[in-house]
C-alpha atoms as a PDB file:
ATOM      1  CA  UNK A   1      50.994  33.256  16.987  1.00  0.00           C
ATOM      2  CA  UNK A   2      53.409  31.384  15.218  1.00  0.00           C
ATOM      3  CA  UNK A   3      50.860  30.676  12.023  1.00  0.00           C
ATOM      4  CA  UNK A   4      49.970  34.164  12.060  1.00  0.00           C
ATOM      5  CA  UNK A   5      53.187  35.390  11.541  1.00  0.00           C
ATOM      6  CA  UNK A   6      54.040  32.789   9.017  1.00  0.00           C
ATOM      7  CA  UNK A   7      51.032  34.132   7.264  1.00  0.00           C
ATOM      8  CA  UNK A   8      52.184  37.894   7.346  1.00  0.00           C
ATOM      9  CA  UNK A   9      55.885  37.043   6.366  1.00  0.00           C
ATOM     10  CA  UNK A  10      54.360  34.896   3.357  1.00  0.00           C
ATOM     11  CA  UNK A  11      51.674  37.746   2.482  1.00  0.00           C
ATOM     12  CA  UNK A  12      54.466  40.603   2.926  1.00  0.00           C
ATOM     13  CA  UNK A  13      56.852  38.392   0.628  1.00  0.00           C
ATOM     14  CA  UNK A  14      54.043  37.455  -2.077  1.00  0.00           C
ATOM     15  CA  UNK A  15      53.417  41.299  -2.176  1.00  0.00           C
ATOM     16  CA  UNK A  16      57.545  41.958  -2.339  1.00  0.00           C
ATOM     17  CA  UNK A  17      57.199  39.576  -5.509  1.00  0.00           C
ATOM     18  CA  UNK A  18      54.312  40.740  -7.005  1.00  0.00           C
ATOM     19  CA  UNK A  19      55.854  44.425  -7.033  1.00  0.00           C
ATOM     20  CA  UNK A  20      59.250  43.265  -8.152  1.00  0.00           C
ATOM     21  CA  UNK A  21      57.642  41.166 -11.279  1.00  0.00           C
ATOM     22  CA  UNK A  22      57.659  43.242 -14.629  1.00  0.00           C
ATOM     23  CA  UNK A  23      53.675  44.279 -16.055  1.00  0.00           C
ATOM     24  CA  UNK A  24      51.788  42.470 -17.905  1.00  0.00           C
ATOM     25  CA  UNK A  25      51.713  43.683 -21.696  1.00  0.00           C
ATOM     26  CA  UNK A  26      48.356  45.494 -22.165  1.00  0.00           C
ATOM     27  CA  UNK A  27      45.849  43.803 -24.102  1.00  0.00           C
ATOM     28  CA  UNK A  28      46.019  44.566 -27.543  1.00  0.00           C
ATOM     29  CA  UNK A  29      43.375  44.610 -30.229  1.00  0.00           C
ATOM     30  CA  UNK A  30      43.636  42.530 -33.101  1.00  0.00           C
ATOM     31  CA  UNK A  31      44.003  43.557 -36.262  1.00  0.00           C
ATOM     32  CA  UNK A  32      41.221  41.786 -37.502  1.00  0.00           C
ATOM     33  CA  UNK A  33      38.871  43.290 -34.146  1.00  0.00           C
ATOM     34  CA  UNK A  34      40.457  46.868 -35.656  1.00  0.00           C
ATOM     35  CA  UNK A  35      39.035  46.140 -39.165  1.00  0.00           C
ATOM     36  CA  UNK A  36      35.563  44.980 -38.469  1.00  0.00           C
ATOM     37  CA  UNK A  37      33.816  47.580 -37.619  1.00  0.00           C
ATOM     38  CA  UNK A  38      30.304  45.871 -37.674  1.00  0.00           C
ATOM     39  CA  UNK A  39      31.401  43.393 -35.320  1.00  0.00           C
ATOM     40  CA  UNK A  40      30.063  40.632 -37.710  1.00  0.00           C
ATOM     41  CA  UNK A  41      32.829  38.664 -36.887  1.00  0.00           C
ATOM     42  CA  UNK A  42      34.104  38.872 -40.991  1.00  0.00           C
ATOM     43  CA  UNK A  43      36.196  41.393 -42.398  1.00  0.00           C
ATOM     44  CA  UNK A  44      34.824  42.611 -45.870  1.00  0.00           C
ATOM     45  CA  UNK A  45      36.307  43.705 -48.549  1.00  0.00           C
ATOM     46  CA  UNK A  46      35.130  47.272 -47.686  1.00  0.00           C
ATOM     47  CA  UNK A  47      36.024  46.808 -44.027  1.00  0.00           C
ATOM     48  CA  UNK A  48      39.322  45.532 -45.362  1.00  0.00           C
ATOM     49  CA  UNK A  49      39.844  48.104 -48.067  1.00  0.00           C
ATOM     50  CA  UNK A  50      38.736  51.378 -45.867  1.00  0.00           C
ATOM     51  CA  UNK A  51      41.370  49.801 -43.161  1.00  0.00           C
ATOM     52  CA  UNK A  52      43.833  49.758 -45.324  1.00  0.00           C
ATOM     53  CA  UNK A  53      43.346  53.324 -46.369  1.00  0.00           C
ATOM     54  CA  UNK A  54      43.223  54.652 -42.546  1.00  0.00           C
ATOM     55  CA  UNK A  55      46.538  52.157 -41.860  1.00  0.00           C
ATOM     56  CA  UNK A  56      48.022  53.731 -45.046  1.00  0.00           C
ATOM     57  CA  UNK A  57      47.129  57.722 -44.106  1.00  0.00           C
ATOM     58  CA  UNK A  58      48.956  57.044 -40.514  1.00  0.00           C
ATOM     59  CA  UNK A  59      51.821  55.624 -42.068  1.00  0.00           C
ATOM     60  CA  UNK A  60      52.152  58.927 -44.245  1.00  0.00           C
ATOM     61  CA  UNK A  61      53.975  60.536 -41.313  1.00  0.00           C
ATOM     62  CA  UNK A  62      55.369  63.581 -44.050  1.00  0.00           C
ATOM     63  CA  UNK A  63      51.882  63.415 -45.862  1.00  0.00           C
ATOM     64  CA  UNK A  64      52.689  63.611 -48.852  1.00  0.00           C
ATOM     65  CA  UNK A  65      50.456  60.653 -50.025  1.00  0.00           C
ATOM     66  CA  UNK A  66      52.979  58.108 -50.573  1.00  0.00           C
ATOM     67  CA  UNK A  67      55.073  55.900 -48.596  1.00  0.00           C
ATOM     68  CA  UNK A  68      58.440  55.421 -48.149  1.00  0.00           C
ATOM     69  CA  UNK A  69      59.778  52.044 -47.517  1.00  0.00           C
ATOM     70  CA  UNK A  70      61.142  53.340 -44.248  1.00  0.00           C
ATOM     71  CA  UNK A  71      57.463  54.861 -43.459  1.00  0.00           C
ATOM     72  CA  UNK A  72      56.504  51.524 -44.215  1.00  0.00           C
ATOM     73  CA  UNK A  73      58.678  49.313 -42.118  1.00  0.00           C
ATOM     74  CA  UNK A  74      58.433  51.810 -38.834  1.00  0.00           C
ATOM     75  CA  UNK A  75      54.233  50.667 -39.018  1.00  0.00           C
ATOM     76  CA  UNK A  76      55.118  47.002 -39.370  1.00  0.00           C
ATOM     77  CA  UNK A  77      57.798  47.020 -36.836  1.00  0.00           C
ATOM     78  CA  UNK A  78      54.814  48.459 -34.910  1.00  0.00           C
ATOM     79  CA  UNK A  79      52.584  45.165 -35.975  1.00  0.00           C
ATOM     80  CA  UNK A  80      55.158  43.259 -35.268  1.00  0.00           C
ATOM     81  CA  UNK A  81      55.335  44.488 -31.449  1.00  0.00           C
ATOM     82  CA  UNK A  82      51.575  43.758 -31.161  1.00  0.00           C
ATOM     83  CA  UNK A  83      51.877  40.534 -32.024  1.00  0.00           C
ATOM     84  CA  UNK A  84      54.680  39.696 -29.445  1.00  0.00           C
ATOM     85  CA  UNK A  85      52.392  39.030 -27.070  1.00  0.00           C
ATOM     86  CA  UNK A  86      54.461  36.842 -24.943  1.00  0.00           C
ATOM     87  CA  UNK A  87      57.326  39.592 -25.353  1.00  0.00           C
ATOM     88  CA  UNK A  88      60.099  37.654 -26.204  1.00  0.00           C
ATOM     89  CA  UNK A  89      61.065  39.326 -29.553  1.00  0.00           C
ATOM     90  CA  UNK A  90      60.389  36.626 -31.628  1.00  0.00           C
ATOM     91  CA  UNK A  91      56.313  36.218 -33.390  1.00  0.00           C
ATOM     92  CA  UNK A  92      55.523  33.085 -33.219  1.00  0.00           C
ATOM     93  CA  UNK A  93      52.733  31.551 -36.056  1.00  0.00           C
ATOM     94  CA  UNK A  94      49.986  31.457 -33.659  1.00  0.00           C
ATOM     95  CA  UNK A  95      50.627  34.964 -31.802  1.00  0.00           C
ATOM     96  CA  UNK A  96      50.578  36.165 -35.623  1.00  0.00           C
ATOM     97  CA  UNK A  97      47.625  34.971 -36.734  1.00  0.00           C
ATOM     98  CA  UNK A  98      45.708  35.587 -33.680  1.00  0.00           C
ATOM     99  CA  UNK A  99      46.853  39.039 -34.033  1.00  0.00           C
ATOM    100  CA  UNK A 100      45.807  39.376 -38.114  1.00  0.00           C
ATOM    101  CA  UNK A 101      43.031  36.854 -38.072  1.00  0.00           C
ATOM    102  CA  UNK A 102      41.570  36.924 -34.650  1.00  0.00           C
ATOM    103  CA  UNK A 103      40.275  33.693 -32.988  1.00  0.00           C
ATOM    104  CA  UNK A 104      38.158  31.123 -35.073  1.00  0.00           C
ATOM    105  CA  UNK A 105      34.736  32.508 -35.167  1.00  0.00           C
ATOM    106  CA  UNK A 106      31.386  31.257 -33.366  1.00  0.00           C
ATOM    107  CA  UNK A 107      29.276  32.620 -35.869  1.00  0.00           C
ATOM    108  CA  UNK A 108      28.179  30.791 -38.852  1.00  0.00           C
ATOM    109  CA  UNK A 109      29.442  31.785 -42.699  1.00  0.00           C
ATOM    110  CA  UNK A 110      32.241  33.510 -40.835  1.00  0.00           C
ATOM    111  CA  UNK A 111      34.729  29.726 -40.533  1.00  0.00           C
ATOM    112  CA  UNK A 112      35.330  30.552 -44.372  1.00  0.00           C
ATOM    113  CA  UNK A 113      36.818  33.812 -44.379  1.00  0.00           C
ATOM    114  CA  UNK A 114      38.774  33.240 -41.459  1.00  0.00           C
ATOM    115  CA  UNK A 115      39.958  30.072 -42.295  1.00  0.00           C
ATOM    116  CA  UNK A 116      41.117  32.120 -45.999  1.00  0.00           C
ATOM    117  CA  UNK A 117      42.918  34.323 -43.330  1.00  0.00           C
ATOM    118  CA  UNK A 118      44.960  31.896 -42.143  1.00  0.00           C
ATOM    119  CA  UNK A 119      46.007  30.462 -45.042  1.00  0.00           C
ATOM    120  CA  UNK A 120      47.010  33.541 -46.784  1.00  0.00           C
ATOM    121  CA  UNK A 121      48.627  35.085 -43.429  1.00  0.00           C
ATOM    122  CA  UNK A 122      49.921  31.751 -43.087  1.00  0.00           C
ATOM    123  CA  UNK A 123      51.764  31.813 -45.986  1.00  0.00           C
ATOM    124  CA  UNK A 124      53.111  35.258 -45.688  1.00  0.00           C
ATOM    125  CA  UNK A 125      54.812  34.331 -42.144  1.00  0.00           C
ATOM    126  CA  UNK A 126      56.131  31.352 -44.004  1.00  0.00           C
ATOM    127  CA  UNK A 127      57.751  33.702 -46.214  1.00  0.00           C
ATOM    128  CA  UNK A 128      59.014  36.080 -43.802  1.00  0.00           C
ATOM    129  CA  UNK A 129      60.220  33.614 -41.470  1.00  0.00           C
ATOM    130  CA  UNK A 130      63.691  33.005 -43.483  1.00  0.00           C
ATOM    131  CA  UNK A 131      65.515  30.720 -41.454  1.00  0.00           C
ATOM    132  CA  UNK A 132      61.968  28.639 -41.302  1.00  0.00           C
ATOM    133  CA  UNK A 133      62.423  28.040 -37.205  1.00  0.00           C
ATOM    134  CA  UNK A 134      58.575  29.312 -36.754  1.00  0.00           C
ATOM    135  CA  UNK A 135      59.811  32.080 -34.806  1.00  0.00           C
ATOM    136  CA  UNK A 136      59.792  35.642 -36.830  1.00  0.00           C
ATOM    137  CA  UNK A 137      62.742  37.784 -35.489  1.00  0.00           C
ATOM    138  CA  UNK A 138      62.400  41.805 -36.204  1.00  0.00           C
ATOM    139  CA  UNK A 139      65.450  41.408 -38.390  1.00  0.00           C
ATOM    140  CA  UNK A 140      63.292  38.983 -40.487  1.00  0.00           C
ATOM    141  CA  UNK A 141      59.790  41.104 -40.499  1.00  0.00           C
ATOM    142  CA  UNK A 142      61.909  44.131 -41.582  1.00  0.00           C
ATOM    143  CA  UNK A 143      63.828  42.657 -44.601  1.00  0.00           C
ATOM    144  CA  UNK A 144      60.080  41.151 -45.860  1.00  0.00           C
ATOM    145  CA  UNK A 145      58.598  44.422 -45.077  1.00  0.00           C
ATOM    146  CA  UNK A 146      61.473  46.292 -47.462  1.00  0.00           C
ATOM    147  CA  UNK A 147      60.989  43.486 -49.799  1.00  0.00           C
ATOM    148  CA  UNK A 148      57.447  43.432 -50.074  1.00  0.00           C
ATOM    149  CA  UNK A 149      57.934  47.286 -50.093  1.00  0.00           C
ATOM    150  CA  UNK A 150      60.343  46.903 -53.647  1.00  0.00           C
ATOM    151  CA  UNK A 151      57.463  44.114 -54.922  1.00  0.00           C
ATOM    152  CA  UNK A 152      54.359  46.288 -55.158  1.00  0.00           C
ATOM    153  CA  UNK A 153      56.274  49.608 -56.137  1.00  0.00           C
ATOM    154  CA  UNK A 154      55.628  49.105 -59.978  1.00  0.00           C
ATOM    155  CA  UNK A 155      57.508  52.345 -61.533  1.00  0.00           C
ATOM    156  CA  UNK A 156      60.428  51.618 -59.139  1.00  0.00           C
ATOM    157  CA  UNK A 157      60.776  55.295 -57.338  1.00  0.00           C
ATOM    158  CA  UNK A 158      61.009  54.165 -53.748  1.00  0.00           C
ATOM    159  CA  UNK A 159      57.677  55.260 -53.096  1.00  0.00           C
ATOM    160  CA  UNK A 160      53.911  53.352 -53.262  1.00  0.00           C
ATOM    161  CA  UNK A 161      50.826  54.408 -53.629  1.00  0.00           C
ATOM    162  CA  UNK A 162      47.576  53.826 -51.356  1.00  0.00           C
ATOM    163  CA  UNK A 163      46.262  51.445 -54.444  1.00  0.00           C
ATOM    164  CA  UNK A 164      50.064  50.091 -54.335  1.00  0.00           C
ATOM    165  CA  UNK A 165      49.810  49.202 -50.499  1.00  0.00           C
ATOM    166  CA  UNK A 166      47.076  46.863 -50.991  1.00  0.00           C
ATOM    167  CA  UNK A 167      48.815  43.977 -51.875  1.00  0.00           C
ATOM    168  CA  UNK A 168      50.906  44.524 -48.406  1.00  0.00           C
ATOM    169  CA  UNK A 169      48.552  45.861 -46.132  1.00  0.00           C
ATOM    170  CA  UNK A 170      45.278  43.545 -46.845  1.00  0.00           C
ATOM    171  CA  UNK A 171      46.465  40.262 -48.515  1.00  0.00           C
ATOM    172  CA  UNK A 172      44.057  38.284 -48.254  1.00  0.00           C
ATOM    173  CA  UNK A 173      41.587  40.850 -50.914  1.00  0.00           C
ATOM    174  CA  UNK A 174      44.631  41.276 -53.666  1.00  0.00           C
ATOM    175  CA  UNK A 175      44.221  37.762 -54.634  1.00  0.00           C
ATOM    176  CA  UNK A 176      42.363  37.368 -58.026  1.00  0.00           C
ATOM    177  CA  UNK A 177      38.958  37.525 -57.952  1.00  0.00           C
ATOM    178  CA  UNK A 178      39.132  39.550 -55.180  1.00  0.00           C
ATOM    179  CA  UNK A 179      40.930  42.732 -56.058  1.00  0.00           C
ATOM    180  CA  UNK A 180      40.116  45.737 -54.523  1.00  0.00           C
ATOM    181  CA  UNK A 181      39.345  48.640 -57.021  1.00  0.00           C
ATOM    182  CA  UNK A 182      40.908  52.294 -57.334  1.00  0.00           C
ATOM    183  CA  UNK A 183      38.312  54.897 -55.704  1.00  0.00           C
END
């Protein structure tokens, strides 16, 4: 008798617990998941390029085919909450590039462009992360968003182009060599 009510008071209390403790963060796609849309397990420069496009349309919230650097903080502020995966308001390196890259691939001729992922979203946390403690704050993603916004806006009116947001929005295919061309 004694066990058995031991047992209900510890079930009763687990169950207390379990209700009390906050949910679990939904799992979230990554970025690089959202981009391939053949499931290869490699982003292409098309894949990358008509991403881009659809990430740069829903950042247009007033649609007027250009975006603001406001428009296009409010989207990364929204990356940046995807990535927090542990929720602690910081983005750690590996939460970031799990959530840009996705994990290391099984499938061979794929280790190459993912391993180019890292190193190029690698470098752009680096960047971001201005204190260098490896832990991105949204104070920190916001002033490289805004500066990254002033970077690619070549005639300086506070607005950018889709062909503008390349550079920001796909990295890793604005290097040389790999630039993605006007439609």
């Amino acid at each position: 008798m004694r066990r058995t009510l031991a047992l209900v008071f510890a079930s009763v209390m687990l169950a207390a617990a379990a209700a009390a403790a906050p949910a679990a963060k939904p799992a979230k796609k990554s970025l690089h998941k959202q981009l391939d849309k053949n499931g290869n397990g490699v982003v292409s420069a098309a894949e990358a390029k008509s991403g881009a496009k659809e990430r740069f349309k829903s950042l247009d919230k007033d649609k007027d085919g250009k975006l603001s650097a406001d428009e296009l903080v409010a989207g990364h502020m929204e990356w940046f909450n995807q990535q927090d995966s542990n929720s602690d308001g910081t983005v750690a390196l590996a939460e970031s590039i799990d959530f840009m890259c996705g994990p290391a691939p099984d499938k061979k001729g794929a280790g190459s462009a993912h391993t180019e992922c890292v190193m190029v979203h690698t470098a752009v946390y680096k960047a971001a992360d201005e204190n260098g403690d490896g832990k991105l704050t949204k104070e920190e993603y916001e002033k490289y968003s805004r500066q990254q916004h002033a970077k690619v806006d070549k005639n300086q009116d506070g607005l950018i182009i889709v062909q503008e947001s390349f550079a920001i929005l796909m990295p890793t295919y604005s290097k040389p060599g790999k630039e993605v061309t006007k439609d």
